[in-house]
Protein backbone atom coordinates (compact mmCIF):
# COMPACT_ATOMS: atom_id res chain seq x y z
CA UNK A 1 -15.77 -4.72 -1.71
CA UNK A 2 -15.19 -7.30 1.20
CA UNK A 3 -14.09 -10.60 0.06
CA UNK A 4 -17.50 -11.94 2.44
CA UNK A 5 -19.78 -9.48 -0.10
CA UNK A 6 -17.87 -10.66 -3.29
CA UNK A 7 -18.17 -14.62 -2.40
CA UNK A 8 -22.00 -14.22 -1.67
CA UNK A 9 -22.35 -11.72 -5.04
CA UNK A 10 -20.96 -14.86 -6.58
CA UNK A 11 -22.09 -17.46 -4.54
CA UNK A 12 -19.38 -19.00 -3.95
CA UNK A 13 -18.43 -21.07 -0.46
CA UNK A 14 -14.94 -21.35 1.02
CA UNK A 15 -13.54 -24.18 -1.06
CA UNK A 16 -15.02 -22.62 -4.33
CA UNK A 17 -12.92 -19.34 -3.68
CA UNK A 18 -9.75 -21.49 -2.33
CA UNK A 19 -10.12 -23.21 -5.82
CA UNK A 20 -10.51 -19.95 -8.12
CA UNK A 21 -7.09 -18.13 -5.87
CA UNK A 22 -5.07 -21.72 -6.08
CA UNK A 23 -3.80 -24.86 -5.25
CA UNK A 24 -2.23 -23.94 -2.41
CA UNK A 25 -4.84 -22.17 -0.79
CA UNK A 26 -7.44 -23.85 1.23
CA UNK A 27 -10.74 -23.21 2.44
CA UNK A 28 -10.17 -22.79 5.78
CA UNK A 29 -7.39 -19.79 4.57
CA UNK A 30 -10.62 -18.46 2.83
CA UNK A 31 -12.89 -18.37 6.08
CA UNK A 32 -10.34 -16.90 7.67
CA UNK A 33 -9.85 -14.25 5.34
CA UNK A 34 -13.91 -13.68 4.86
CA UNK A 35 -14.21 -13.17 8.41
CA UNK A 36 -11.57 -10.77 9.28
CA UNK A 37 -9.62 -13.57 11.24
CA UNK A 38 -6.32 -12.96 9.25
CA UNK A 39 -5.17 -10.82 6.70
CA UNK A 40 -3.83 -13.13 3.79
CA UNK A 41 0.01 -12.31 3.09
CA UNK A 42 1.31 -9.49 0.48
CA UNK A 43 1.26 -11.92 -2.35
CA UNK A 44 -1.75 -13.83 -1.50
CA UNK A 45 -3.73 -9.93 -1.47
CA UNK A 46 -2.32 -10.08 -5.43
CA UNK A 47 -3.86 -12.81 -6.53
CA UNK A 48 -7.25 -12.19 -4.31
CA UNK A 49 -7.55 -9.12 -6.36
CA UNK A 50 -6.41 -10.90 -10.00
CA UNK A 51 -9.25 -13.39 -9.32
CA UNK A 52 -12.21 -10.88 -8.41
CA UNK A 53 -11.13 -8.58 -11.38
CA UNK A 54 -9.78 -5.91 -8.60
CA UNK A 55 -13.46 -5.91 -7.06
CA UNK A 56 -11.61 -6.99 -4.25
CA UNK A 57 -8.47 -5.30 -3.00
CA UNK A 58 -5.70 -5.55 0.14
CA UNK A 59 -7.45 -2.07 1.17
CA UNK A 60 -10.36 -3.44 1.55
CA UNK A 61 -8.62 -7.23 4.19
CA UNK A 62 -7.22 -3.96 6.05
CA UNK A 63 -11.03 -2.26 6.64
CA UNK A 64 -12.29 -4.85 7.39
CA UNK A 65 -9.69 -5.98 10.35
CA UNK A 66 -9.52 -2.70 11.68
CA UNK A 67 -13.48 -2.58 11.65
CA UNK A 68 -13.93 -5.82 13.16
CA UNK A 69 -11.59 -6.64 15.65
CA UNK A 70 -10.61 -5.49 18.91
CA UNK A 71 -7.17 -4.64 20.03
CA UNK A 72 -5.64 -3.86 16.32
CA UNK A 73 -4.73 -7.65 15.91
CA UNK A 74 -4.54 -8.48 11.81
CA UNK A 75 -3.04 -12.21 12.06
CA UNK A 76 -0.46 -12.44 9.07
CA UNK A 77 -0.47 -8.47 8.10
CA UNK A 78 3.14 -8.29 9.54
CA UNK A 79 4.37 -11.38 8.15
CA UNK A 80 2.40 -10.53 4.83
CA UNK A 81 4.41 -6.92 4.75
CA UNK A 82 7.86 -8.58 4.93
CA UNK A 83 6.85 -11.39 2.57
């Protein structure tokens, strides 16, 4: 499930989801994430799937990039890999 699908299945907004993944995560992370702007890092993808009880999982930050975005650009997917 796409983070986008699980948020609205929820309804939660941006700073709702930043809350329920952590303190140091913020809501414009979240809208980032939701819109295929940026893949969050390896151990951010952990905790995204801890909090939606695996109904949301790094597979699914990876569709969703490679769906939406021209040119193969994922934002932090590198940086997330070596983290």
């Amino acid at each position: 499930m796409k983070l986008a699908a699980y948020m609205e299945a929820q309804g939660l907004d941006d700073a709702a989801m930043a809350a329920r993944i952590g303190p140091d995560v913020s809501p414009w992370a979240v809208r980032k994430w939701r819109y295929g702007q940026r893949i969050p890092r390896l151990g951010m993808l952990k905790r995204i799937s801890d909090v939606t009880a695996g109904a949301v999982t790094a597979q699914d930050h990876f569709d969703a990039a490679s769906s939406g975005r021209a040119g193969g650009e994922t934002g932090d997917a590198a940086a997330g890999a070596a983290a």
